[in-house]
Protein backbone atom coordinates (compact mmCIF):
# COMPACT_ATOMS: atom_id res chain seq x y z
CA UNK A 1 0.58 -10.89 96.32
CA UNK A 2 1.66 -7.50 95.43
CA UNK A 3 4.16 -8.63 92.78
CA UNK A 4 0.65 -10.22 91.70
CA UNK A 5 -0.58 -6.89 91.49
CA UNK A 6 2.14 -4.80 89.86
CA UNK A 7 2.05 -7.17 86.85
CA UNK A 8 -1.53 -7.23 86.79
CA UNK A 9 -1.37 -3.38 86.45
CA UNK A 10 1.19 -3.67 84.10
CA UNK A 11 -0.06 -5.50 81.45
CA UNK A 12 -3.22 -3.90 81.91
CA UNK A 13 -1.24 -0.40 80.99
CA UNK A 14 0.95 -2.95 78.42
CA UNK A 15 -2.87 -3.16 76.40
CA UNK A 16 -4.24 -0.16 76.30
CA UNK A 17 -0.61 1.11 75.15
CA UNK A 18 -0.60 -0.84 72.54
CA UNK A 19 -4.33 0.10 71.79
CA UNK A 20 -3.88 3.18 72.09
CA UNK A 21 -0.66 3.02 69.29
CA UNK A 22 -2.83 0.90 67.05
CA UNK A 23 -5.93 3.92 67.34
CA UNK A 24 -3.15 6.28 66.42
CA UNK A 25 -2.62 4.45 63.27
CA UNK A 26 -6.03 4.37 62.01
CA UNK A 27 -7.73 7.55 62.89
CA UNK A 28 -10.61 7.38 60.31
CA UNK A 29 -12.65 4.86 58.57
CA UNK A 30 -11.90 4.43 54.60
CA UNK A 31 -15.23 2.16 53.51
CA UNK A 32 -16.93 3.69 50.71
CA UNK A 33 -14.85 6.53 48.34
CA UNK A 34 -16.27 8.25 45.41
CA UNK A 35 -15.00 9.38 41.93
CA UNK A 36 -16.00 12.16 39.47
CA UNK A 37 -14.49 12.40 36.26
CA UNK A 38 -14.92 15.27 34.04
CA UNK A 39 -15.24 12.56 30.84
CA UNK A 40 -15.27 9.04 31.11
CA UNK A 41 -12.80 6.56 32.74
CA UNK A 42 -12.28 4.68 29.50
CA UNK A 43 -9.97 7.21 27.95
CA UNK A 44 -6.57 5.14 28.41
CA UNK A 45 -5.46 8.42 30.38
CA UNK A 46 -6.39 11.07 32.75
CA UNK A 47 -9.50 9.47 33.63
CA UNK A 48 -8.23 6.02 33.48
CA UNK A 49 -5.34 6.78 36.08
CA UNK A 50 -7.99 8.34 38.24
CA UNK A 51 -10.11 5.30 37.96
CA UNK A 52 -6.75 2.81 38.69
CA UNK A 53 -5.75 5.22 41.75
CA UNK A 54 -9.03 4.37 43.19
CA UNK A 55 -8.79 0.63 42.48
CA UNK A 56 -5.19 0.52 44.47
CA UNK A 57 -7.33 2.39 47.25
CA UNK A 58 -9.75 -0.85 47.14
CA UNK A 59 -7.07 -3.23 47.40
CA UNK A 60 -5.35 -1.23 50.28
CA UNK A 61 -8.46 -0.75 52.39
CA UNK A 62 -11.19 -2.99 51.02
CA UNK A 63 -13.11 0.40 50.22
CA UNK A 64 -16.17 0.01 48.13
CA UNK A 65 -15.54 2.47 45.05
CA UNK A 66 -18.29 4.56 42.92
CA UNK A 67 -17.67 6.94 40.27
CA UNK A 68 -20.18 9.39 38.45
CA UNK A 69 -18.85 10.32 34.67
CA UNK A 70 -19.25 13.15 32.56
CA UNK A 71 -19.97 14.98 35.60
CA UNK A 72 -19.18 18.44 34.29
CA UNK A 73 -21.30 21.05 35.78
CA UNK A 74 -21.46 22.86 39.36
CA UNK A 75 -25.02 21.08 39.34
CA UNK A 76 -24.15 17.53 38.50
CA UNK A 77 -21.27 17.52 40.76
CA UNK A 78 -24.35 18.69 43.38
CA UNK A 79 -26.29 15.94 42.40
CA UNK A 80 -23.44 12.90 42.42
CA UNK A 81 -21.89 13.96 45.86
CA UNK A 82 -25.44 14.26 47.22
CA UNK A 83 -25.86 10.44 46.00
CA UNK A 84 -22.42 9.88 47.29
CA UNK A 85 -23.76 10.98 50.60
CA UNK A 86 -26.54 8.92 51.00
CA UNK A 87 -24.25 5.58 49.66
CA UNK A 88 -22.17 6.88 52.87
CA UNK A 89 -19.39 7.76 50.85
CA UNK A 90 -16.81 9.88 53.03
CA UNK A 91 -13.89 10.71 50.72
CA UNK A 92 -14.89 12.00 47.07
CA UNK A 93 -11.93 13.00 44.56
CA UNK A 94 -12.61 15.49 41.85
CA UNK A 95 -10.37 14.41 39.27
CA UNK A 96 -9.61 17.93 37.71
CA UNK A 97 -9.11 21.34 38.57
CA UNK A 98 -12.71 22.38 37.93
CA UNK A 99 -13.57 20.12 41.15
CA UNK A 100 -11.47 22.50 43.28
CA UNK A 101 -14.66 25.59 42.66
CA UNK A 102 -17.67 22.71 42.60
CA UNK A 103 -16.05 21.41 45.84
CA UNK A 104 -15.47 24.80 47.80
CA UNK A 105 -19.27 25.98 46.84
CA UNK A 106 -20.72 22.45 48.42
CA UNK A 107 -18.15 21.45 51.22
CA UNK A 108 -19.84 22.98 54.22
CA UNK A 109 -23.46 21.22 53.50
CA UNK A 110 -21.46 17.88 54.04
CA UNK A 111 -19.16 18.31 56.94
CA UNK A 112 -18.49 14.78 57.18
CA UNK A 113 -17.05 14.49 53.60
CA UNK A 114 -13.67 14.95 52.48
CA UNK A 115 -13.45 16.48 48.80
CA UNK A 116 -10.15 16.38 47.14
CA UNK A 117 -9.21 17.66 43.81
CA UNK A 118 -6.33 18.35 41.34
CA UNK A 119 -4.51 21.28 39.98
CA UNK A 120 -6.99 24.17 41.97
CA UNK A 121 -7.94 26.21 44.85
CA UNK A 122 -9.06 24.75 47.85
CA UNK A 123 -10.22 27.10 50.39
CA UNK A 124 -12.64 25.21 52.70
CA UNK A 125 -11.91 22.66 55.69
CA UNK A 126 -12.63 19.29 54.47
CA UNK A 127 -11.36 20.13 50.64
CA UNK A 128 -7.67 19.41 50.08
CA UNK A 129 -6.48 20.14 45.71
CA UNK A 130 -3.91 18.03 44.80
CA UNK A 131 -0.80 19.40 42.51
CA UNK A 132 2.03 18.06 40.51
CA UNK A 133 4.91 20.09 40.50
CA UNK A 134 5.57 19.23 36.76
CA UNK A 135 8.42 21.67 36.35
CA UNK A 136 11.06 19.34 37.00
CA UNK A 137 9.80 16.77 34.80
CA UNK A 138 9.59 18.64 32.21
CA UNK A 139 13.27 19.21 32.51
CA UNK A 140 14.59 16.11 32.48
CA UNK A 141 12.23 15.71 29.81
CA UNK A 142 14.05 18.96 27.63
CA UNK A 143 17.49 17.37 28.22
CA UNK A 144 16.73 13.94 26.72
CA UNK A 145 14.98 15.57 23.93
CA UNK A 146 17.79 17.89 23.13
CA UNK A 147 20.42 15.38 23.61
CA UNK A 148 18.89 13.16 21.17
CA UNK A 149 18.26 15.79 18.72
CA UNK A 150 20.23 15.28 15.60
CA UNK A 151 18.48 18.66 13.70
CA UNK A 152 19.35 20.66 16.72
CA UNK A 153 15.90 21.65 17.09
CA UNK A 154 12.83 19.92 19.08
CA UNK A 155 9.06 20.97 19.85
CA UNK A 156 6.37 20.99 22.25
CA UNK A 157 2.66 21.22 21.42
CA UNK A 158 1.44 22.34 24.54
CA UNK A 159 -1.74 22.83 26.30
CA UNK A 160 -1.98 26.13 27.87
CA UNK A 161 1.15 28.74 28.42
CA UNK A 162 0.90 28.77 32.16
CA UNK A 163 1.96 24.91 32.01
CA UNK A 164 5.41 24.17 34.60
CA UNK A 165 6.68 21.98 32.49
CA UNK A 166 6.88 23.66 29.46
CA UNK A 167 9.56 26.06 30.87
CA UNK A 168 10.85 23.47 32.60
CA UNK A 169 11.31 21.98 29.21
CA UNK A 170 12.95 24.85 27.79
CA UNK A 171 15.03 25.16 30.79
CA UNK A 172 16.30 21.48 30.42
CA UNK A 173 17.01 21.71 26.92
CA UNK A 174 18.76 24.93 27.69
CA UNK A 175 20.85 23.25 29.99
CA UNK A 176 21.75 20.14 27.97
CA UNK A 177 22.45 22.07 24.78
CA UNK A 178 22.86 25.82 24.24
CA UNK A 179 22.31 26.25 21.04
CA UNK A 180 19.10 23.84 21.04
CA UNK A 181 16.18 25.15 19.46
CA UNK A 182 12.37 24.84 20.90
CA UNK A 183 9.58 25.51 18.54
CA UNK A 184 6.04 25.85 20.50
CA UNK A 185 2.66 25.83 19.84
CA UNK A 186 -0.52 26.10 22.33
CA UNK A 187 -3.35 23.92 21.26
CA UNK A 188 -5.63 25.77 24.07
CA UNK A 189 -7.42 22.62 24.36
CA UNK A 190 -7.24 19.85 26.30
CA UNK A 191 -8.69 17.29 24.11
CA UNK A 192 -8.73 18.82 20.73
CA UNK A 193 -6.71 16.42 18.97
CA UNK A 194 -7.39 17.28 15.46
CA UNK A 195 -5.35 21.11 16.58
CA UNK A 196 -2.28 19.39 17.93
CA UNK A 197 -2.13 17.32 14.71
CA UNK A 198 -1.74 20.74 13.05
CA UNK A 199 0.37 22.63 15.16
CA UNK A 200 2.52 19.09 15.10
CA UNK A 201 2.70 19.18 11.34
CA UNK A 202 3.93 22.94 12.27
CA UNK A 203 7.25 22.20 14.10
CA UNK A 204 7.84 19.34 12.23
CA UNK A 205 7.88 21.44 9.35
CA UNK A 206 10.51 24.16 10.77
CA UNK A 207 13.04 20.84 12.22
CA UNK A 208 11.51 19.85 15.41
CA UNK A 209 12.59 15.79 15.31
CA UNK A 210 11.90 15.20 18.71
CA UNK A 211 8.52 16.51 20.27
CA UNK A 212 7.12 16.54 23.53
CA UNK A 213 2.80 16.56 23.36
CA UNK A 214 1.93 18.17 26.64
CA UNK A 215 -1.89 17.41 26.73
CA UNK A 216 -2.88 14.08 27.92
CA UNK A 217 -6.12 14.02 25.67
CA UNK A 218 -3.96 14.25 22.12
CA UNK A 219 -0.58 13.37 22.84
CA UNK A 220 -1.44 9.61 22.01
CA UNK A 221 -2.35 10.69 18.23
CA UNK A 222 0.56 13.20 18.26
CA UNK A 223 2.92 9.99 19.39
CA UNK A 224 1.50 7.57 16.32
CA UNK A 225 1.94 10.59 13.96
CA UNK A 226 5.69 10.86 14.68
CA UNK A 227 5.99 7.37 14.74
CA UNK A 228 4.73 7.48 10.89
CA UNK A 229 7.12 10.14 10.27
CA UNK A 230 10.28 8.34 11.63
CA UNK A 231 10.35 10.76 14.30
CA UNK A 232 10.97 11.04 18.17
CA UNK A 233 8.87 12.01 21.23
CA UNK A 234 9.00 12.91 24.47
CA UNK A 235 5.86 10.72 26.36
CA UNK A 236 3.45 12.67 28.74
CA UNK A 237 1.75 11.90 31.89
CA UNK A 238 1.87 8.02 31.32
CA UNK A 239 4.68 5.66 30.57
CA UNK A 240 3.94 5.40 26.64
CA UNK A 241 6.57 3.37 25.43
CA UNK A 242 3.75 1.08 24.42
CA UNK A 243 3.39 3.22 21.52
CA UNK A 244 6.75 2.43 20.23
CA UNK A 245 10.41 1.91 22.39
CA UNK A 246 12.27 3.52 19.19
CA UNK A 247 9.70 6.55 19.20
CA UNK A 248 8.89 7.72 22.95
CA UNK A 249 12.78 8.45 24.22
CA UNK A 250 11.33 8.61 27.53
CA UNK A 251 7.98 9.59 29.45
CA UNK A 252 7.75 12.68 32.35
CA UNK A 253 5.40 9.90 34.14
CA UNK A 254 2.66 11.21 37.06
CA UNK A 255 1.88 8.65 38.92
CA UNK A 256 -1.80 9.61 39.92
CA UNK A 257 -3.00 5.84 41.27
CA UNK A 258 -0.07 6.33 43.53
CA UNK A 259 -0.92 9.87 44.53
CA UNK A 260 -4.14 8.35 45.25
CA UNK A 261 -3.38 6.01 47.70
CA UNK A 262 -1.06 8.51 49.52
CA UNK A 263 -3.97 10.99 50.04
CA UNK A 264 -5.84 7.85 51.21
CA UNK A 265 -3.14 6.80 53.68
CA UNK A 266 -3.08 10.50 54.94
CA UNK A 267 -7.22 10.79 55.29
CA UNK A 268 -6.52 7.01 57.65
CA UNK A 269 -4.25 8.56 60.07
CA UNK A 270 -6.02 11.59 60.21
CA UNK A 271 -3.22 13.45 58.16
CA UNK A 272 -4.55 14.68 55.44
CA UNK A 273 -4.02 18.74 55.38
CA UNK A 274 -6.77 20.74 53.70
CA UNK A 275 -6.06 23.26 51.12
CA UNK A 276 -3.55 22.78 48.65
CA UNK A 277 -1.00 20.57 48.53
CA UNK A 278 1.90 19.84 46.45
CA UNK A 279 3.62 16.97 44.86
CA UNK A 280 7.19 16.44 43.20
CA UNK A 281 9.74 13.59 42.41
CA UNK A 282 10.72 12.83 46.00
CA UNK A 283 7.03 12.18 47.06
CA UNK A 284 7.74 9.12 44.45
CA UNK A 285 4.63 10.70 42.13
CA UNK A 286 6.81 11.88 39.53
CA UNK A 287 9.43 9.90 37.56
CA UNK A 288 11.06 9.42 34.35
CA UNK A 289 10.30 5.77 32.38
CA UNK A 290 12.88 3.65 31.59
CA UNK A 291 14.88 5.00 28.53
CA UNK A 292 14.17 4.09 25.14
CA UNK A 293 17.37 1.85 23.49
CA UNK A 294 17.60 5.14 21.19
CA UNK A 295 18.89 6.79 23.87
CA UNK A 296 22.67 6.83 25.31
CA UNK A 297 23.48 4.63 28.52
CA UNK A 298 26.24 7.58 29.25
CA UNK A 299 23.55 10.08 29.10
CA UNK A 300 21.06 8.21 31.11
CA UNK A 301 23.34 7.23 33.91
CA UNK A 302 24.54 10.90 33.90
CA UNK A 303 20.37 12.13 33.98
CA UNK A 304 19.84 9.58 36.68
CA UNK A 305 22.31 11.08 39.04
CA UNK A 306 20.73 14.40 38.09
CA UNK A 307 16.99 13.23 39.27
CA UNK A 308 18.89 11.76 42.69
CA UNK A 309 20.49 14.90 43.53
CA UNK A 310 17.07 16.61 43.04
CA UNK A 311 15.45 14.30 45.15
CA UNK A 312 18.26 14.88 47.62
CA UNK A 313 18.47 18.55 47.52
CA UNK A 314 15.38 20.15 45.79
CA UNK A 315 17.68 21.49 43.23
CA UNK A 316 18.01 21.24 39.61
CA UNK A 317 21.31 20.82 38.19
CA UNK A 318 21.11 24.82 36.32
CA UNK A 319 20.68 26.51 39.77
């Protein structure tokens, strides 16, 4: 009888072990997630990855998605969480750095919400900003495009100066080739595509036969352009061999629909840190493409073993 007894107690403690370890697991609820996009999610990039992040968080979690576009404005981004709310939405990603102020100004009228945003300042408890750590991409990036230089000089048209991985560029190129030269130019302009074809015309004009277009909302035109001119790029953001294997040497890729589901995995387990957090190549967000046929097999197999000792060590191969 009191064997009886001891296993009774047993697997009764057996159970709620195991329920407990199963509760751990799954701290919070992931039904209903929302997405604002500064533009539209049809634009083959930025807000297209944001869009495909979400969709991997559907298949992971059978979440019902909704997304507000355009939503530009400290007011509309008022307006579409407040809708988000009443859906009973309780994760919303802002998918830009203009989220990170909309979402700090807001956060505290919706306690139960989680806001999470890219590239910004988060500074409340339930908003977490989201950053790639693009410096390291953009190296690798700089020493395939001065490798396969054959002018001995290569360009960037660039986005903004405080960019990470446009001196990380530099620095790469640096590293792979001394004497490389870098012409850049600063469209100052995310989307202003007409710009970068002039500032591309500019380097092209001074040598540049390998460019990298750091801006996600022109380097697609920039890409066709060199194409037409028999030239070389560097692809950004996405994997844009698509546009041509001979053309795009490689892509610095960001893998934002992964990113995505990690911050959802995180918010699950009740893991997910507010403020800001960051983001690099041995979070598996951040990668290289497969190499273009244009490009070496020595040199990729050496670049390869770079990328693994960074993700090993946290150290680029100039330091």
């Amino acid at each position: 009888m009191i064997k009886r007894i001891v296993i009774v107690i047993l697997g009764v403690f057996l159970l709620t072990g195991f329920a407990g370890c199963s509760w751990g697991k799954e701290v919070n609820k992931l039904e209903k997630i929302g997405l604002l996009v500064p533009d539209t999610i049809s634009d083959q990039v930025w807000g297209t990855k944001g869009y495909k992040g979400m969709l991997k968080i559907q298949d992971e979690y059978g979440a019902e998605i909704f997304y507000k576009e355009n939503i530009n404005s400290q007011a509309l981004a008022e307006r579409a969480v407040e809708e988000f709310y009443h859906k009973g939405v309780n994760v919303v990603f802002g998918h830009g750095n203009e989220y990170a102020d909309y979402f700090n100004k807001l956060a505290s009228d919706y306690p139960d919400m989680h806001f999470v945003s890219f590239n910004g300042n988060a500074n409340e408890k339930n908003t977490t900003s989201l950053k790639f750590e693009a410096h390291a991409m953009g190296f690798f990036g700089g020493m395939t495009a001065a490798h396969s230089s054959k002018t001995g000089t290569i360009g960037i048209v660039a986005t903004y100066r405080w960019q990470p991985e446009v001196k990380g560029f530099v620095e790469g190129a640096k590293f792979e080739r001394k004497n490389i030269r870098v012409e850049i130019e600063y469209v100052e302009n995310w989307d202003d595509s007409d710009k970068a074809l002039q500032l591309l015309d500019k380097v092209t004009a001074k040598g540049a036969d390998v460019v990298y277009p750091a801006g996600d909302g022109y380097n697609v035109p920039v890409i066709e352009r060199l194409k037409a001119k028999d030239l070389h790029a560097i692809g950004y953001v996405s994997n844009q061999s698509d546009l041509g294997e001979e053309t795009v040497l490689t892509s610095t890729v960001q893998h934002v629909d992964k990113l995505y589901l990690l911050v959802a995995d995180q918010f699950v387990k009740g893991k997910l840190k507010s403020g800001n957090l960051h983001f690099d190549f041995a979070d598996g967000v951040i990668s290289l493409s497969p190499f273009s046929p244009e490009v070496d097999e020595d040199f990729t197999n050496e670049i390869k073993g770079y990328i693994d000792q960074y993700i090993e060590t946290g150290k680029l191969p100039n330091k």
